[in-house]
N, C-alpha and C. Protein backbone atom coordinates (compact mmCIF):
# COMPACT_ATOMS: atom_id res chain seq x y z
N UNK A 1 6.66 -1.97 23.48
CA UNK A 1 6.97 -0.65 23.98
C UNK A 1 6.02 0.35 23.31
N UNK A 2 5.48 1.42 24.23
CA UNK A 2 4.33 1.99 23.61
C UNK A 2 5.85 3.23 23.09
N UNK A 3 4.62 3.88 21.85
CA UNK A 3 5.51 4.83 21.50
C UNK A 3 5.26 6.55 22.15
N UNK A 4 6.47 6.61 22.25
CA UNK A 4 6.78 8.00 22.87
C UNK A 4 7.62 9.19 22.66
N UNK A 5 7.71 9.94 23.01
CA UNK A 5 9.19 11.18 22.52
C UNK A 5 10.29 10.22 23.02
N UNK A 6 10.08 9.22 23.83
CA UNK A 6 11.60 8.52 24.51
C UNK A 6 11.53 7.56 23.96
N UNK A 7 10.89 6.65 23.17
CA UNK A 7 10.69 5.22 22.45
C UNK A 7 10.82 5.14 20.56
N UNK A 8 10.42 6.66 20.81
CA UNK A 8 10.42 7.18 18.96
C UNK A 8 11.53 6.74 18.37
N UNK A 9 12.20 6.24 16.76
CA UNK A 9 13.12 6.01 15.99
C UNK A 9 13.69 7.42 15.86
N UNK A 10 12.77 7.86 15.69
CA UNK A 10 13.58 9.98 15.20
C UNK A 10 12.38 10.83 15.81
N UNK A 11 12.71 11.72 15.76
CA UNK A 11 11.79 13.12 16.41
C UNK A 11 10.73 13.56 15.66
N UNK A 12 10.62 13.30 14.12
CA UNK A 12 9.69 13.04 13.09
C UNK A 12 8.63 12.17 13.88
N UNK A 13 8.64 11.18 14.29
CA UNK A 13 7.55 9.95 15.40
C UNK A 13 7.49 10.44 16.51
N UNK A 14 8.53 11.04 17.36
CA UNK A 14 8.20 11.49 18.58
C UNK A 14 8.09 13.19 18.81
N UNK A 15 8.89 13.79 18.99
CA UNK A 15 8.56 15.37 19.27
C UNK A 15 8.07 16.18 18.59
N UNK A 16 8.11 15.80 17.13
CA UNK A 16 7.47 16.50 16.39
C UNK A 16 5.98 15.56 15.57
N UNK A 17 5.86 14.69 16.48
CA UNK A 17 4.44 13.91 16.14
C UNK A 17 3.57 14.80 15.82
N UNK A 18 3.40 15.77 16.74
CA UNK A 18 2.13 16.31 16.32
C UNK A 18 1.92 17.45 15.04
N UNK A 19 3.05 17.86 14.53
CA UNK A 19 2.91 19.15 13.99
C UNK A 19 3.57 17.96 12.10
N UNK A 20 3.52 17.18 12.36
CA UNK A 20 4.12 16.31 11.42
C UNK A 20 3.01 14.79 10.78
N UNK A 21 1.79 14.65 11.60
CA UNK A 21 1.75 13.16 11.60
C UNK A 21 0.81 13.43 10.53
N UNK A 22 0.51 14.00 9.86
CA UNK A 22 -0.20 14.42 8.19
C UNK A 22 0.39 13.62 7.25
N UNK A 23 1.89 13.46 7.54
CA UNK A 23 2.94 13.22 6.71
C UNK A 23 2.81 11.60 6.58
N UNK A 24 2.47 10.77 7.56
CA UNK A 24 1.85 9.48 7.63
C UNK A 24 2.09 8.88 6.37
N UNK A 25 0.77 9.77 5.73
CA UNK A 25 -0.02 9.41 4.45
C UNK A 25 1.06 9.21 3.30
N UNK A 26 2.26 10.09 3.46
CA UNK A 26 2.95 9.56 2.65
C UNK A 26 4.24 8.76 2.96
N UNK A 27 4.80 8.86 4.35
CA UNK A 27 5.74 8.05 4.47
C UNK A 27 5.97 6.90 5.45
N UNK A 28 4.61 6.25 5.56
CA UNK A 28 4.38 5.26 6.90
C UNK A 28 4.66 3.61 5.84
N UNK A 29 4.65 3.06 6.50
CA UNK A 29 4.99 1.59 6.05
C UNK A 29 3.31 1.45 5.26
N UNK A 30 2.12 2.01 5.63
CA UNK A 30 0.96 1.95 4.69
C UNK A 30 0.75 2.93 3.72
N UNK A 31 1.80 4.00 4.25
CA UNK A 31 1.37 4.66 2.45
C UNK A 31 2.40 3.36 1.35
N UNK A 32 4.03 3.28 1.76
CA UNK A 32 4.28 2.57 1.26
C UNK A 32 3.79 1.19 0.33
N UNK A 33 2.66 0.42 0.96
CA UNK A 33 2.38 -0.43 0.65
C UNK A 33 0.58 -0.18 -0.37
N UNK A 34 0.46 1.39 0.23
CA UNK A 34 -0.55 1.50 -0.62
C UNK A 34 -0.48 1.74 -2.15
N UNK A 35 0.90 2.94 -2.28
CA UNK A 35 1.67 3.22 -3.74
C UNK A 35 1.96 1.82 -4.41
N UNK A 36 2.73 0.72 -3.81
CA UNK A 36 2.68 -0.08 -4.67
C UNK A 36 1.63 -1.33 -5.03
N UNK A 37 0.49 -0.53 -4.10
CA UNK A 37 -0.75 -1.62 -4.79
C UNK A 37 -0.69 -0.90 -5.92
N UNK A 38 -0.98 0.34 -5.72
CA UNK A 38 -1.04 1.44 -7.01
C UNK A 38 -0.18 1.15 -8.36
N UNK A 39 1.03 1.07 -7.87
CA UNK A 39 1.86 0.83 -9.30
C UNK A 39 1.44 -0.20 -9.56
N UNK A 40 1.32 -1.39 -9.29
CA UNK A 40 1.43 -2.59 -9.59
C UNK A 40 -0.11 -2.69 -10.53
N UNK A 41 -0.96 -2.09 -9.93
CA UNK A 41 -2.65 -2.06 -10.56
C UNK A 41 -2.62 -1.08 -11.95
N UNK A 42 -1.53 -0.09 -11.75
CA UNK A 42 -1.60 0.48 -13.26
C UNK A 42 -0.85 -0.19 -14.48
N UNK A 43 0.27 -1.11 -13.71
CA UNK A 43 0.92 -1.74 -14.60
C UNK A 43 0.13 -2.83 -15.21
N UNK A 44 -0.52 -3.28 -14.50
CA UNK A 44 -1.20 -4.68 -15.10
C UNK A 44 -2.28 -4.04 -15.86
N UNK A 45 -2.78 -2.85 -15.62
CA UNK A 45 -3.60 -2.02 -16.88
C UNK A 45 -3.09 -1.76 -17.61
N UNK A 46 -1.39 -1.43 -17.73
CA UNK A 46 -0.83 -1.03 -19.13
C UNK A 46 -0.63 -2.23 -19.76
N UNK A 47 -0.48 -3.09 -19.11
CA UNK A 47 0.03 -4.73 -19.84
C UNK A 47 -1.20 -5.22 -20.67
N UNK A 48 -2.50 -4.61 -20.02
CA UNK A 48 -3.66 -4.97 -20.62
C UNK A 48 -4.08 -3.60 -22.33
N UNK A 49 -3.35 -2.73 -21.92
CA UNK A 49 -3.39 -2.05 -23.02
C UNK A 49 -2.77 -2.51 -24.12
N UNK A 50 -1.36 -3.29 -23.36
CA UNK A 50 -0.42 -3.88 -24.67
C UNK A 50 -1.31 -5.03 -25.21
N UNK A 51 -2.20 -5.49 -24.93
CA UNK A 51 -3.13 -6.68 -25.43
C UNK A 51 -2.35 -8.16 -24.91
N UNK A 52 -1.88 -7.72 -23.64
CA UNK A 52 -1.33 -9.33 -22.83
C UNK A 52 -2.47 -9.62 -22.01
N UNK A 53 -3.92 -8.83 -21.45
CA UNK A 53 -4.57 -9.11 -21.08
C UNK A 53 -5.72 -8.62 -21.97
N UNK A 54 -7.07 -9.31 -21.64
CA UNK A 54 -8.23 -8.86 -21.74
C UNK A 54 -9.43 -8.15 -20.87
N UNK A 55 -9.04 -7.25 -20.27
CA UNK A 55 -9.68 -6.14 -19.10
C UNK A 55 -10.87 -5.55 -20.07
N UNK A 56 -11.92 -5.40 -19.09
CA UNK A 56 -13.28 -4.90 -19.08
C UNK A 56 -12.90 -3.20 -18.62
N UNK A 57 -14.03 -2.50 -19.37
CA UNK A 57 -13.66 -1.40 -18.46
C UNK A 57 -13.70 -1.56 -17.38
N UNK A 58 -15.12 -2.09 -17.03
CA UNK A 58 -15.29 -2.28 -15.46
C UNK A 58 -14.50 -2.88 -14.61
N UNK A 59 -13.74 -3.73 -15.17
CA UNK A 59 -12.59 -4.23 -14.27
C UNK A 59 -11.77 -3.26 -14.70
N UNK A 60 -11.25 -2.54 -15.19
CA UNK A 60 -10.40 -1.26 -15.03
C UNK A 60 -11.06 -0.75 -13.60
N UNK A 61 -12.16 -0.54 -13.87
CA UNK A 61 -12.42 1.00 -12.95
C UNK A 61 -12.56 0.41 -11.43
N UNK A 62 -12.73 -1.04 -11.23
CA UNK A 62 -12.76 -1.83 -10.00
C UNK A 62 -11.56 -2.16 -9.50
N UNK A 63 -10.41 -2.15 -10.39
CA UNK A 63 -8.91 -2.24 -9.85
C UNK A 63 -8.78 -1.21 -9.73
N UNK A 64 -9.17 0.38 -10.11
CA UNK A 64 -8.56 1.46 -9.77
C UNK A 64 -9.19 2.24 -8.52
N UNK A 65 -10.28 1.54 -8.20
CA UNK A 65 -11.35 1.94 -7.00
C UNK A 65 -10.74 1.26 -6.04
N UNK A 66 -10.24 -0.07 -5.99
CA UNK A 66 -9.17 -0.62 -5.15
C UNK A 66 -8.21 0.13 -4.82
N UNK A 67 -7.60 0.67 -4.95
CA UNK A 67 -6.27 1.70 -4.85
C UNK A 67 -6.73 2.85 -4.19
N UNK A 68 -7.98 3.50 -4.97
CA UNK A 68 -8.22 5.08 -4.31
C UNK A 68 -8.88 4.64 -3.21
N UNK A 69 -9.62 3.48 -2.93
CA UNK A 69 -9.82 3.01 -0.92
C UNK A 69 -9.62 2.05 -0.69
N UNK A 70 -7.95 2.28 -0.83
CA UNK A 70 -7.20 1.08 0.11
C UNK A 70 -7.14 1.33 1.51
N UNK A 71 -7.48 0.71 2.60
CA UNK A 71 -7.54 0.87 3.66
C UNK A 71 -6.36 0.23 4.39
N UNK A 72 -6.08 0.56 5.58
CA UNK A 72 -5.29 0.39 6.72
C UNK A 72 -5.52 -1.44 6.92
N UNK A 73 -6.97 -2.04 6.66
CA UNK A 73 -7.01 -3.29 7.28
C UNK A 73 -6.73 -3.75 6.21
N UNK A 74 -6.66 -3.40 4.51
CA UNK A 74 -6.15 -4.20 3.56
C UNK A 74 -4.78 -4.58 3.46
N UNK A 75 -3.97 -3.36 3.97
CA UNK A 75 -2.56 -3.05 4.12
C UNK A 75 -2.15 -4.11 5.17
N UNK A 76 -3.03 -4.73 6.31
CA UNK A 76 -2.80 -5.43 7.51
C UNK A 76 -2.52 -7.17 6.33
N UNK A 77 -3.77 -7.08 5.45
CA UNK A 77 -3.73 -8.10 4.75
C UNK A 77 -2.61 -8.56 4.16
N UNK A 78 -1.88 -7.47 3.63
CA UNK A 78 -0.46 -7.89 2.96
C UNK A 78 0.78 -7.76 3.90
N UNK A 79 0.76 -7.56 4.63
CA UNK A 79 1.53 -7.98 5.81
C UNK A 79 1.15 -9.28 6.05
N UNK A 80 0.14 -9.33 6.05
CA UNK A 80 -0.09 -10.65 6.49
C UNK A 80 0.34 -11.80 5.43
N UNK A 81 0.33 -11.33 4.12
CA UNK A 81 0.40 -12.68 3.54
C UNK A 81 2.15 -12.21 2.98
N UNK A 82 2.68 -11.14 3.28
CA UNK A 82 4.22 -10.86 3.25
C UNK A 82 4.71 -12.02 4.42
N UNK A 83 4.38 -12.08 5.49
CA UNK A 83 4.97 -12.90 6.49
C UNK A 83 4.97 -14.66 6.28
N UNK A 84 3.94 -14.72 5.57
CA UNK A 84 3.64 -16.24 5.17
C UNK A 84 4.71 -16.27 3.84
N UNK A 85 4.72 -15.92 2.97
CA UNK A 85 5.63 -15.90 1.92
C UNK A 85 7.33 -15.14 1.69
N UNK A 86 7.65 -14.37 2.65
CA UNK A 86 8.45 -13.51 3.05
C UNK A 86 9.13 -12.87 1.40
N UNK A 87 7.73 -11.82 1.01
CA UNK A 87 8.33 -11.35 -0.33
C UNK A 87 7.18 -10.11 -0.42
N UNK A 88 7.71 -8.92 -0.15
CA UNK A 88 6.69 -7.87 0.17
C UNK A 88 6.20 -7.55 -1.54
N UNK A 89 6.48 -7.25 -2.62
CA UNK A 89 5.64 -7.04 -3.61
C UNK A 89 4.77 -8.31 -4.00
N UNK A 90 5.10 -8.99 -4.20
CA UNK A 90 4.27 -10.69 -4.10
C UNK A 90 3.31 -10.45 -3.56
N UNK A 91 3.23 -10.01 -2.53
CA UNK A 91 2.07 -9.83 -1.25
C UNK A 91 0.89 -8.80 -2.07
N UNK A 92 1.66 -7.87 -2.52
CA UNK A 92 0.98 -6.72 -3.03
C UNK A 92 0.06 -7.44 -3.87
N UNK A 93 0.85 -8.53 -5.26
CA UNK A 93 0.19 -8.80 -6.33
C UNK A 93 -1.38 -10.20 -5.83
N UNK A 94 -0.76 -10.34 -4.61
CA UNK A 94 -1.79 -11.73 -4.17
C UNK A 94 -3.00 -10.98 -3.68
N UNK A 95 -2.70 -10.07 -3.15
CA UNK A 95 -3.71 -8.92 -2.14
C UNK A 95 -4.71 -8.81 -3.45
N UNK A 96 -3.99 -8.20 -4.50
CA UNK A 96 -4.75 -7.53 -5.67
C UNK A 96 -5.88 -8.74 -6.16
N UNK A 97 -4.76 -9.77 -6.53
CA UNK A 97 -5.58 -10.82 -7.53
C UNK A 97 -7.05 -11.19 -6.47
């Protein structure tokens, strides 16, 4: 079903699509999944601060460049491997590794 003002979940997706769809960025199933690449990439940097890992800067700054352009087709990726494993943060941490 294509989406429409008559197909929409709430009026947020449909009637007020247009004066609203900015909002995407933060409340679509890909911002979702982009924040917790995010958490998950700072945590494993703090774990590496506690000295449970051994991180390079440069692998700091390459997991955190991951996050600031996470894209729409990476986000497709963890869906994708959410459906094979049926465990949406899992997905996040496999995407990452």
């Amino acid at each position: 079903m294509d989406l429409s003002t008559l197909t929409a979940i709430s009026p947020v997706d449909g009637r007020y699509r247009s004066q609203l769809e900015h909002l995407d960025l933060y409340f679509s199933e890909y911002a979702l999944i982009r924040y917790r690449v995010r958490v998950e990439t700072e945590y494993f940097i703090a774990l590496n601060r506690l000295g449970l890992f051994s991180l390079t800067a440069a692998q700091i700054k390459s997991l955190r460049k991951f996050y600031r352009e996470f894209s729409y087709t990476q986000a497709q990726e963890v869906k994708d491997v959410e459906k094979e494993i049926n465990h949406d943060v899992k997905a996040v941490e496999y995407v990452i590794k």
